[in-house]
Protein backbone atom coordinates (compact mmCIF):
# COMPACT_ATOMS: atom_id res chain seq x y z
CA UNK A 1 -7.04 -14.37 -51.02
CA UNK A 2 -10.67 -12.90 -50.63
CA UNK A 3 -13.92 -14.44 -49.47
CA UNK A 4 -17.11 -13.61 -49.79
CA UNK A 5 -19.57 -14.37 -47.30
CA UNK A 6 -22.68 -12.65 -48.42
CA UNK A 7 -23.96 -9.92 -50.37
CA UNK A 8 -23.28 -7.73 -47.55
CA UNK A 9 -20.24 -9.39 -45.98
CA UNK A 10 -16.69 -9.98 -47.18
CA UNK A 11 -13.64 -11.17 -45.77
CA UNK A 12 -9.94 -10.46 -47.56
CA UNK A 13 -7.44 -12.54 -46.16
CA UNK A 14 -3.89 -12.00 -47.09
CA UNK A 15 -0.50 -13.82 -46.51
CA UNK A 16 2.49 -11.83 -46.09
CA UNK A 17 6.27 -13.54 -45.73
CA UNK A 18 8.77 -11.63 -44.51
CA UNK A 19 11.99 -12.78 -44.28
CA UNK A 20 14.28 -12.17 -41.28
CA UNK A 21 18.05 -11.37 -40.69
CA UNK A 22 18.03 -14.07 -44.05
CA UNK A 23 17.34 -17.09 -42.21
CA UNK A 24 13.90 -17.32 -40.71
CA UNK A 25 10.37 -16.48 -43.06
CA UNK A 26 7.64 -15.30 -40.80
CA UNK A 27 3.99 -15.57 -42.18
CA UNK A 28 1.69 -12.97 -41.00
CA UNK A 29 -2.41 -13.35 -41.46
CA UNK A 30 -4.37 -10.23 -41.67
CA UNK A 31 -8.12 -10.50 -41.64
CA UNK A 32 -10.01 -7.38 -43.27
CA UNK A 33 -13.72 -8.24 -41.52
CA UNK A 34 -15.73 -5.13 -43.23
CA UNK A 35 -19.96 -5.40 -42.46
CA UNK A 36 -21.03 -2.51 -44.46
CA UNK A 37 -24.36 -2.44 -43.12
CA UNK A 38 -23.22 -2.12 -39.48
CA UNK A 39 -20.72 0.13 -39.23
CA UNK A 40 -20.09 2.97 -41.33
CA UNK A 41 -16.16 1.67 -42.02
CA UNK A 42 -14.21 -0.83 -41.94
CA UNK A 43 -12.70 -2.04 -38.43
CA UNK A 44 -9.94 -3.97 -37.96
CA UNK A 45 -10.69 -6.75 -35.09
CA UNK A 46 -7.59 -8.78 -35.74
CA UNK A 47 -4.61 -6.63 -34.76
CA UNK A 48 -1.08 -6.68 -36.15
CA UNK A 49 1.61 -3.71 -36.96
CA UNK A 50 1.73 -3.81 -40.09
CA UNK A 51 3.92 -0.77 -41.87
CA UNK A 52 3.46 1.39 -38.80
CA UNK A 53 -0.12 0.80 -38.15
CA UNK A 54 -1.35 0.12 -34.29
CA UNK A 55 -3.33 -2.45 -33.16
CA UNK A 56 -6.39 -1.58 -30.94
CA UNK A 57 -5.46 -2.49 -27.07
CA UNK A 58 -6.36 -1.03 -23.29
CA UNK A 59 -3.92 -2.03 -21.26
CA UNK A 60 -3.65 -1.62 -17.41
CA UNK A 61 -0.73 -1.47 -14.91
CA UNK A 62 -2.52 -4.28 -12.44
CA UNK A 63 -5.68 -6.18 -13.05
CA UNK A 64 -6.39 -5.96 -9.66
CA UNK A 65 -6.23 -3.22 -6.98
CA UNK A 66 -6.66 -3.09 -3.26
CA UNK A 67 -6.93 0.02 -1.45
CA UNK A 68 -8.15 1.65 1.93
CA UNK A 69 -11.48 3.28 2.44
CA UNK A 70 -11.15 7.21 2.47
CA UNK A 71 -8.15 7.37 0.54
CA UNK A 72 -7.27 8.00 -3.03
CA UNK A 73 -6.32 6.07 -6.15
CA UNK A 74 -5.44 6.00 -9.84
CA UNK A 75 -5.76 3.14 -11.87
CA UNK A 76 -3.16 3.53 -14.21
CA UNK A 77 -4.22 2.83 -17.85
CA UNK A 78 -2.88 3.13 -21.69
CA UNK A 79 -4.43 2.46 -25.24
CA UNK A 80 -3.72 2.14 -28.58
CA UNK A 81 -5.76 2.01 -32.11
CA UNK A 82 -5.38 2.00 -35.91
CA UNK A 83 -2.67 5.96 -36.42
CA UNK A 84 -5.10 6.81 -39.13
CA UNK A 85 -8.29 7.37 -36.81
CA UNK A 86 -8.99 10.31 -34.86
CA UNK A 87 -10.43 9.77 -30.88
CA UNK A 88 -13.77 11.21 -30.32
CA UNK A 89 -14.80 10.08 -26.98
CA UNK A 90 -13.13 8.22 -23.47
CA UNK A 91 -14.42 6.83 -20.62
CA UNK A 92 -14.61 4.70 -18.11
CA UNK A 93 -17.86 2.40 -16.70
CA UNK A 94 -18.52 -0.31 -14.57
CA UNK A 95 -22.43 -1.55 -15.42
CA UNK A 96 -22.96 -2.68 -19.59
CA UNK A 97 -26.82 -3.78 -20.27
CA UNK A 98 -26.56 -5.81 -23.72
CA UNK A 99 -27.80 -3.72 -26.29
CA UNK A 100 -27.02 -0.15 -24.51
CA UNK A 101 -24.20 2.09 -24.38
CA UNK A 102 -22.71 1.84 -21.00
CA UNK A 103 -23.15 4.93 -18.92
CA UNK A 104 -19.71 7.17 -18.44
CA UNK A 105 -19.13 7.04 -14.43
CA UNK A 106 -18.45 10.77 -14.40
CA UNK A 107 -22.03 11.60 -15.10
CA UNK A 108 -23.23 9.23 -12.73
CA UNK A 109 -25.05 10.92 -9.91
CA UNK A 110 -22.96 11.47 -6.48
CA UNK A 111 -19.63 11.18 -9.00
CA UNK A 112 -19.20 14.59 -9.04
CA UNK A 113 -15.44 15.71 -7.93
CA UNK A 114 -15.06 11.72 -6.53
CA UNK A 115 -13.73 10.64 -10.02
CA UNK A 116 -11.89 12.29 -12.68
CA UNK A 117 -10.22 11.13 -15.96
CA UNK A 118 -6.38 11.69 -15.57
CA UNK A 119 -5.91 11.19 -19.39
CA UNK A 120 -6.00 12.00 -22.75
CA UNK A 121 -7.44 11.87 -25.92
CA UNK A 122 -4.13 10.03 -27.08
CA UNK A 123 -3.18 7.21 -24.90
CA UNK A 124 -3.60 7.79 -21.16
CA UNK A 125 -6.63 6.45 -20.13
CA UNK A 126 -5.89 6.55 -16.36
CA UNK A 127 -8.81 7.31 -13.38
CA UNK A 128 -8.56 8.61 -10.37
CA UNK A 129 -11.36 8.26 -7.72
CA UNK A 130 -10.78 10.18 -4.27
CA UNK A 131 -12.04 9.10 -0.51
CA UNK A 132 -13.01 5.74 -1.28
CA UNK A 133 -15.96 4.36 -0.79
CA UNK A 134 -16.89 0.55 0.19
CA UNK A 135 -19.62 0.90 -2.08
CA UNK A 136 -16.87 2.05 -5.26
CA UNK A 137 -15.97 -1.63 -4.96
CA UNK A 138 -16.37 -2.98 -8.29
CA UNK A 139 -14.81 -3.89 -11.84
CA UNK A 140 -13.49 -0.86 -14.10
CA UNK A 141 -13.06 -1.00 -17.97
CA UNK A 142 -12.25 1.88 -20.17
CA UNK A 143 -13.95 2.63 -23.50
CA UNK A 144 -12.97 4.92 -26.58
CA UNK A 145 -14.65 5.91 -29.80
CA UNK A 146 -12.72 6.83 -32.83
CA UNK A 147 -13.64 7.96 -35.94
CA UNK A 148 -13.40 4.29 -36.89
CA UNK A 149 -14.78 2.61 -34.04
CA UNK A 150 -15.11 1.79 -30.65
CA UNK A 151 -13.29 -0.97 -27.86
CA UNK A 152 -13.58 -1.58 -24.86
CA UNK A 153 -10.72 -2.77 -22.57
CA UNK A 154 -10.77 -6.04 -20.20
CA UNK A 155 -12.00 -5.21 -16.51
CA UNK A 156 -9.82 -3.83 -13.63
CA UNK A 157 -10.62 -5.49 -10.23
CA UNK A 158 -10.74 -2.47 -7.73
CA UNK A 159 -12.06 -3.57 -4.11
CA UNK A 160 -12.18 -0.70 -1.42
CA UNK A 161 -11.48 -2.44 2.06
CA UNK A 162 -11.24 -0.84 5.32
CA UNK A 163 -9.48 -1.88 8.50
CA UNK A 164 -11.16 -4.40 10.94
CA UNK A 165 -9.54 -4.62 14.69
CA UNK A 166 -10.21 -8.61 15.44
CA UNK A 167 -9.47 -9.16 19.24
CA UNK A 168 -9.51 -12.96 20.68
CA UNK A 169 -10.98 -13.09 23.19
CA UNK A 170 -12.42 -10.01 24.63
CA UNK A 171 -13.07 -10.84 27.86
CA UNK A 172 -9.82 -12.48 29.61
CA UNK A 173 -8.70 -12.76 33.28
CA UNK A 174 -5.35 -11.86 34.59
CA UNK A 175 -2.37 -13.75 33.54
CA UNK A 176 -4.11 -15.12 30.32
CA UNK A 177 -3.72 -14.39 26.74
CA UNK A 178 -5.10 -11.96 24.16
CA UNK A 179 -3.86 -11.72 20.85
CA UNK A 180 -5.07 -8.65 18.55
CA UNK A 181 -5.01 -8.70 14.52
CA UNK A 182 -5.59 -6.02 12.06
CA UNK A 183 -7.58 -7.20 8.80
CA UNK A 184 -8.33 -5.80 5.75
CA UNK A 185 -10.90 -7.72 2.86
CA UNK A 186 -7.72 -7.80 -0.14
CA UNK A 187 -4.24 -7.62 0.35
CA UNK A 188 -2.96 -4.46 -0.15
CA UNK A 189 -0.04 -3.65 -1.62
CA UNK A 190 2.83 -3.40 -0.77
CA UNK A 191 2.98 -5.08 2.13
CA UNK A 192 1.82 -2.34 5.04
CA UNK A 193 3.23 -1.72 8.17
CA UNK A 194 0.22 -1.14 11.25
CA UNK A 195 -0.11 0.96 14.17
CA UNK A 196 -1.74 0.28 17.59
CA UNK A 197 -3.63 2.49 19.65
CA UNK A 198 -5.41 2.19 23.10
CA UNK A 199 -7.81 4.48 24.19
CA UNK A 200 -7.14 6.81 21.09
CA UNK A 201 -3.34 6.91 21.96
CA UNK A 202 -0.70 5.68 19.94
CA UNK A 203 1.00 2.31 21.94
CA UNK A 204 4.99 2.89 22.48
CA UNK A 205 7.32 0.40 21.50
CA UNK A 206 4.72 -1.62 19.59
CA UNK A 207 5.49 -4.26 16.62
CA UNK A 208 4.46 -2.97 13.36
CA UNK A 209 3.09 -6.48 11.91
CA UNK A 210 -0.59 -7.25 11.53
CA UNK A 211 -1.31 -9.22 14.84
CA UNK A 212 -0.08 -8.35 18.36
CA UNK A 213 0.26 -10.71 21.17
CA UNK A 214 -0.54 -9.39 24.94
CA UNK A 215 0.83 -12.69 26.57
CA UNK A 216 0.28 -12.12 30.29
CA UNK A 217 -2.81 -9.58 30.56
CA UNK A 218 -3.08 -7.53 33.78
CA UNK A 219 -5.77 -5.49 35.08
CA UNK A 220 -3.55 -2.42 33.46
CA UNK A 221 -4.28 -3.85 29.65
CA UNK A 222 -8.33 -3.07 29.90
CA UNK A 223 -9.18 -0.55 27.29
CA UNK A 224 -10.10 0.12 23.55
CA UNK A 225 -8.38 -1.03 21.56
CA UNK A 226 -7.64 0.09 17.43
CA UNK A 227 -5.34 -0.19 14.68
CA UNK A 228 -4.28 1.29 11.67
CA UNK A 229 -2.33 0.86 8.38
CA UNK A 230 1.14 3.51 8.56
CA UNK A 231 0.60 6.44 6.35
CA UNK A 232 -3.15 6.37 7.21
CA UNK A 233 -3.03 7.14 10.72
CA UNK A 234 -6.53 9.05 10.09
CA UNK A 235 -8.24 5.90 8.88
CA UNK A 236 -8.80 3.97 12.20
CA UNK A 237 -10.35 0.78 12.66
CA UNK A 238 -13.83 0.53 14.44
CA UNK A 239 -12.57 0.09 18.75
CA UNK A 240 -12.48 -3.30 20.31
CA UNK A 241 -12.65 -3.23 24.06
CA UNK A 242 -11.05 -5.67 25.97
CA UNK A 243 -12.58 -6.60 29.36
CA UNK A 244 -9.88 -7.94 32.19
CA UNK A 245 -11.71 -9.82 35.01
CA UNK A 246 -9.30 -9.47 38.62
CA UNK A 247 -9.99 -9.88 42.07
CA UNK A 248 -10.05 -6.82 44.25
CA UNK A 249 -7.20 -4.01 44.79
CA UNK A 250 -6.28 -1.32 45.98
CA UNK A 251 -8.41 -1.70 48.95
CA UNK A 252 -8.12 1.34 51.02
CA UNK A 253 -10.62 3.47 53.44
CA UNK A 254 -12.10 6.78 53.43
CA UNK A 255 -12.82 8.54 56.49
CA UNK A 256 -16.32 11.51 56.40
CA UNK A 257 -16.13 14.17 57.68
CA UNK A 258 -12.23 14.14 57.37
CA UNK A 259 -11.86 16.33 60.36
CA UNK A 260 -12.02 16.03 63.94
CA UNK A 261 -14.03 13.76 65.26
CA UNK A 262 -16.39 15.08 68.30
CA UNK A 263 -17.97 12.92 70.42
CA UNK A 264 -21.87 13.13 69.57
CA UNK A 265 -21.17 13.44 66.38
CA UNK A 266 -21.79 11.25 63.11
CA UNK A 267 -18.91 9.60 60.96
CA UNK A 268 -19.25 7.27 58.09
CA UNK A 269 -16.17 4.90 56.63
CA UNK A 270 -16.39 4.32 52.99
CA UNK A 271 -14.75 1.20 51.23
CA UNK A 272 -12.91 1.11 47.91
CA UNK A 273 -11.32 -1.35 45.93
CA UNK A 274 -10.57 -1.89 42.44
CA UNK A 275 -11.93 -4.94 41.04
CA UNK A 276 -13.83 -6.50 37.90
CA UNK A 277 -16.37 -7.26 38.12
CA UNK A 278 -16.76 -5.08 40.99
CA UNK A 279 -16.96 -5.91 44.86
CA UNK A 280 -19.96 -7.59 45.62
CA UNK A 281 -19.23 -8.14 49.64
CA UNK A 282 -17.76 -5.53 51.77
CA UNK A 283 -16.93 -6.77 55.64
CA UNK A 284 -16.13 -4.49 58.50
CA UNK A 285 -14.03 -5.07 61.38
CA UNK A 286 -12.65 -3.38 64.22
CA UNK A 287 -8.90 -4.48 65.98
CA UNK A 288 -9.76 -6.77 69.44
CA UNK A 289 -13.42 -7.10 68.16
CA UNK A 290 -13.91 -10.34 67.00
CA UNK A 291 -17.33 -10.26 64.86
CA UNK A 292 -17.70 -8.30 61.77
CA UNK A 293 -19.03 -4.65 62.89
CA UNK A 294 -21.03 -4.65 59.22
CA UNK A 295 -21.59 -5.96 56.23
CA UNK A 296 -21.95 -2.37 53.34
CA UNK A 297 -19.60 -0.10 51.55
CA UNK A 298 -20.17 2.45 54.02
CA UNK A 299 -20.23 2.22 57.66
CA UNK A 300 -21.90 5.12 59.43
CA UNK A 301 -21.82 5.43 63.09
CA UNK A 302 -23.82 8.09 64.73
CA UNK A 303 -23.77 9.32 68.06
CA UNK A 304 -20.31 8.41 68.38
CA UNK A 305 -19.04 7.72 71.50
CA UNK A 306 -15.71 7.27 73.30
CA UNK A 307 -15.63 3.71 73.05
CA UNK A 308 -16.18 3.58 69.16
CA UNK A 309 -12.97 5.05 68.71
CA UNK A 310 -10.15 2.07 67.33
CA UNK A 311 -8.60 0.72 64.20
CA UNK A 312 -10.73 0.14 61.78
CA UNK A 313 -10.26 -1.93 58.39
CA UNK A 314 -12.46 -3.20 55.83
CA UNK A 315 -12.43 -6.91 53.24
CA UNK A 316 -13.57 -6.32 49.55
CA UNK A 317 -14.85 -9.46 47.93
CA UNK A 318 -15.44 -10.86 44.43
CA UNK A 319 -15.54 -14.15 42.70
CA UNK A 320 -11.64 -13.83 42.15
CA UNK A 321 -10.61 -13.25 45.54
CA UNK A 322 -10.59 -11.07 48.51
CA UNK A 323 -8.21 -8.10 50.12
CA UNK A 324 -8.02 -6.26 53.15
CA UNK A 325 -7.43 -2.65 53.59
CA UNK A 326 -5.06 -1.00 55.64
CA UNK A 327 -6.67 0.05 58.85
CA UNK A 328 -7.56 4.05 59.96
CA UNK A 329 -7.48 5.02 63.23
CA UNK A 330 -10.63 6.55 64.40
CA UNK A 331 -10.06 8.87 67.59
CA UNK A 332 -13.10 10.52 69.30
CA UNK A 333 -12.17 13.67 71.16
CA UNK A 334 -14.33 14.85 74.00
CA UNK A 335 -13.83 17.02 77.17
CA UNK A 336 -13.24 15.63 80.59
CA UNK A 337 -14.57 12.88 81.95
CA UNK A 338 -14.56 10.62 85.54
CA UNK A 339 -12.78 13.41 87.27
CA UNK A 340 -11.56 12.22 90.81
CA UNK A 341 -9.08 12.69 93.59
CA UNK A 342 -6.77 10.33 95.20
CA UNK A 343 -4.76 11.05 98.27
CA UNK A 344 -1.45 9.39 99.50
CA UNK A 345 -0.98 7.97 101.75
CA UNK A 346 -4.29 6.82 102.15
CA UNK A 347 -4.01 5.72 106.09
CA UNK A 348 -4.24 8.31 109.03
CA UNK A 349 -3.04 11.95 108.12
CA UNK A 350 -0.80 12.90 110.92
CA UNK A 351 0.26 16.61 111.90
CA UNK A 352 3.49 17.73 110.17
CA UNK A 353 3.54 14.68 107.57
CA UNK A 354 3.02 15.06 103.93
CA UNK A 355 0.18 14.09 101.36
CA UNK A 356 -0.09 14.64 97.78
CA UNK A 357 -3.92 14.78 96.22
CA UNK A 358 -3.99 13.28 92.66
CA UNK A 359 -6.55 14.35 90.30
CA UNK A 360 -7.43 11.78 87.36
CA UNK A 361 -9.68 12.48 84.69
CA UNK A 362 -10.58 10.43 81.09
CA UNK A 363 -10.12 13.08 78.23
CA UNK A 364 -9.59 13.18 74.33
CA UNK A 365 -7.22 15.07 74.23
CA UNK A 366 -5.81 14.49 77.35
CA UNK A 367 -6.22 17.10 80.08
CA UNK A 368 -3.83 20.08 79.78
CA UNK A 369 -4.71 21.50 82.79
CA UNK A 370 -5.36 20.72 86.45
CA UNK A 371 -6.76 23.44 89.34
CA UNK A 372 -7.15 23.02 92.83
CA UNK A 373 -9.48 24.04 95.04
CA UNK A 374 -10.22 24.09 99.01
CA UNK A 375 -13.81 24.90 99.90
CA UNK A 376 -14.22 28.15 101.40
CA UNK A 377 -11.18 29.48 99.59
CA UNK A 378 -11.84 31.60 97.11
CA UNK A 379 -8.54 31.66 95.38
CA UNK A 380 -7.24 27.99 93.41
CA UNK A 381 -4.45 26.75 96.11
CA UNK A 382 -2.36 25.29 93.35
CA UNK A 383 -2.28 23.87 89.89
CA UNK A 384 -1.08 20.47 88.17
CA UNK A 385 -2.24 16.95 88.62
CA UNK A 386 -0.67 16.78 91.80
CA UNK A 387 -1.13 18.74 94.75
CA UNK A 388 1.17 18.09 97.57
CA UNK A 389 1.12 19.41 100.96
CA UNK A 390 4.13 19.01 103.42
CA UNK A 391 4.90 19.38 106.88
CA UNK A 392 0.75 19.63 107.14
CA UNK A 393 -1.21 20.97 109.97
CA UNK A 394 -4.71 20.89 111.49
CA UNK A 395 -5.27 24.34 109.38
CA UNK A 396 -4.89 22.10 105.95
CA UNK A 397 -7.72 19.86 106.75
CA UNK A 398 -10.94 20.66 104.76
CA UNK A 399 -12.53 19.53 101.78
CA UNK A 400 -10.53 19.64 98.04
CA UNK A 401 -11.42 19.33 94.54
CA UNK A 402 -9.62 19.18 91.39
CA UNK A 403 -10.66 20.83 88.24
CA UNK A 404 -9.56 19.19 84.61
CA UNK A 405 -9.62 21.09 81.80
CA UNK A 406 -8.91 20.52 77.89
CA UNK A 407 -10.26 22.24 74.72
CA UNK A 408 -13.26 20.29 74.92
CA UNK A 409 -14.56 21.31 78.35
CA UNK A 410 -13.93 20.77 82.19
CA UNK A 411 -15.37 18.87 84.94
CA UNK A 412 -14.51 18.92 88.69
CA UNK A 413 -13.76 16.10 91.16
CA UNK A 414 -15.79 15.21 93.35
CA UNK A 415 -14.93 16.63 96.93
CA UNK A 416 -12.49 14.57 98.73
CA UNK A 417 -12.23 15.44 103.09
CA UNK A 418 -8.58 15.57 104.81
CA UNK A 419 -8.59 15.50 108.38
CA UNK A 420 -4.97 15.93 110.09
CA UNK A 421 -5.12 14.28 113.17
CA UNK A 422 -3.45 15.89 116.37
CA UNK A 423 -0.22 14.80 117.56
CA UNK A 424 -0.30 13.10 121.34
């Protein structure tokens, strides 16, 4: 059968039956479209093996790809056309204006060593592109050239995605929940395992599915959080911080200077606690005082004096609650003080009885050592608190004084008179 369409147009259309394994007769149709004034020869558009001949095809491994950001992939691709014409030109292009020949990718500026062709002149068509791009997002098709025409194959899907770290909520208190899932923009394929990571460490003993549950969040759990698809440890997602609001702990007190505390001297108690948000009212108090002593972090006192020393403790304070440090003794040390004598027995002091002189004195640290003196004798009579003098006579009266002593200093008594009365 032939047709002619036009001067410069025909169309031969013949009818072949073949008869198979002697039962069934197949009919094929083969169109021979030839336009002369278009293209040089003919082209066959309708496509059927016929003895031996291929049919002109681009076919593809998947229509659609997914794959991460910054890492590599081929789109695997094979093609066919007519055994009697010779390839001249492949490649591959994602923009076709009407009326232009599409631009090869590989010449495209920026392309350079990001995509290569993979194939042949024969029938592998595939293209690899390296570190991905969001912006290499787009849809693929391969073209060839023969010496007997061109085609162009259907378009390949490719969408670059990278890995999003979606945290709900991000601000949570103690107790409540937080649950954590890693997205991409297209399913990839196969189905990927994840990682988890806080604070740029990997998370021990983690699931390896796409969402993670925290179900009872502690003050602990605060950090950044990120994730990433196994096998592509090096392409994180962005952080997500999660935020855990918790009344104070860890209350505790500091004590400046940590040294020995002189009497004169300045010291300052610091309070810390952990909380979030942070303390916003510190209290001071002292043990048997019963008002608050301040109201700041620090408490300085200067000019320190005996009576400031005590146990000290401080109360942190935020909108979740309140704690109490433990308390810290402060103990101010200074050299003798109040130095007196007392004598026993305190009524008459007979000839040949016996007294004992007690010296007393108020010292941090306590006194370590005791002298006695009797005035106009130059030498100490004795040493210790106590001074005791027995079977005592009329030469033992006169006036004594005691002399305390500890690393910080001495002070004397005051004089204290013993008369030994006669005996009648």
């Amino acid at each position: 059968m032939y047709i002619q369409f036009s001067s410069h147009c025909c169309c031969e259309v013949l009818l072949v039956s073949v008869q198979l394994y002697q039962a069934v007769s197949w009919h094929i149709l083969i169109i021979h479209l030839c336009i002369r004034p278009v293209l040089p020869v003919n082209v066959f558009y309708c496509l059927f093996v016929i003895s031996g001949q291929k049919c002109w095809s681009v076919t593809y491994t998947s229509q659609s790809i997914c794959v991460l950001k910054g890492s590599s992939v081929d789109i695997s691709c094979s093609y066919t056309y007519p055994s009697y014409h010779e390839v001249k030109k492949t490649f591959w292009f994602t923009k076709w204006d009407p009326g232009k020949e599409p631009e090869d990718l590989i010449l495209v500026p920026g392309n350079e060593g990001h995509i290569d062709y993979h194939g042949d002149k024969k029938n592998d068509c595939t293209l690899r592109i390296t570190d991905l791009r969001l912006t290499d997002s787009s849809e693929y098709r391969f073209r060839f050239i023969t010496s007997g025409g061109h085609f162009s194959g259907s378009p390949v899907s490719l969408t670059v995605t990278d890995v999003v770290l979606e945290m709900e909520p991000t601000s949570v208190s103690e107790g409540n929940r937080v649950t954590l899932t890693c997205t991409t923009k297209c399913s990839l394929d196969p189905n990927p395992e994840y990682s988890w990571y806080k604070n740029g460490q990997p998370i021990e003993n983690t699931n390896t599915n796409s969402t993670v549950h925290i179900l009872s969040v502690s003050s602990e759990d605060a950090g950044k959080y990120s994730c990433g698809v196994k096998g592509h440890e090096a392409l994180l997602s962005p952080e997500e911080t999660l935020s855990v609001t918790y009344g104070p702990k860890n209350t505790s007190v500091s004590v400046s200077p940590s040294g020995e505390i002189v009497e004169g001297s300045s010291v300052t108690l610091t309070c810390s606690s952990d909380a979030n948000p942070p303390v916003d009212k510190y209290t001071w108090y002292k043990k048997t005082v019963t008002s608050p002593k301040a109201s700041e972090q620090s408490y300085s006192i200067t000019n320190i004096r005996p009576e400031d020393s005590g146990e000290y403790h401080c109360e942190a304070e935020n909108k979740y609650g309140r704690l109490n440090s433990s308390s810290v003794f402060v103990d101010v040390h200074y050299g003798p003080k109040n130095t007196s004598v007392s004598v026993s027995p305190s009524a008459e002091i007979m000839e040949g009885s016996s007294v004992t002189l007690t010296c007393s004195s108020d010292a941090n640290p306590p006194v370590d050592k005791y002298t006695w003196y009797k005035k106009t004798v130059t030498s100490p009579k004795a040493s210790g608190q106590s001074y005791s003098i027995t079977n005592i006579t009329s030469e033992d009266s006169g006036e004594y004084h005691c002399e305390a002593h500890n690393r910080k200093g001495t002070k004397n008594s005051t004089a204290q008179m013993i008369i030994v009365a006669g005996k009648f």
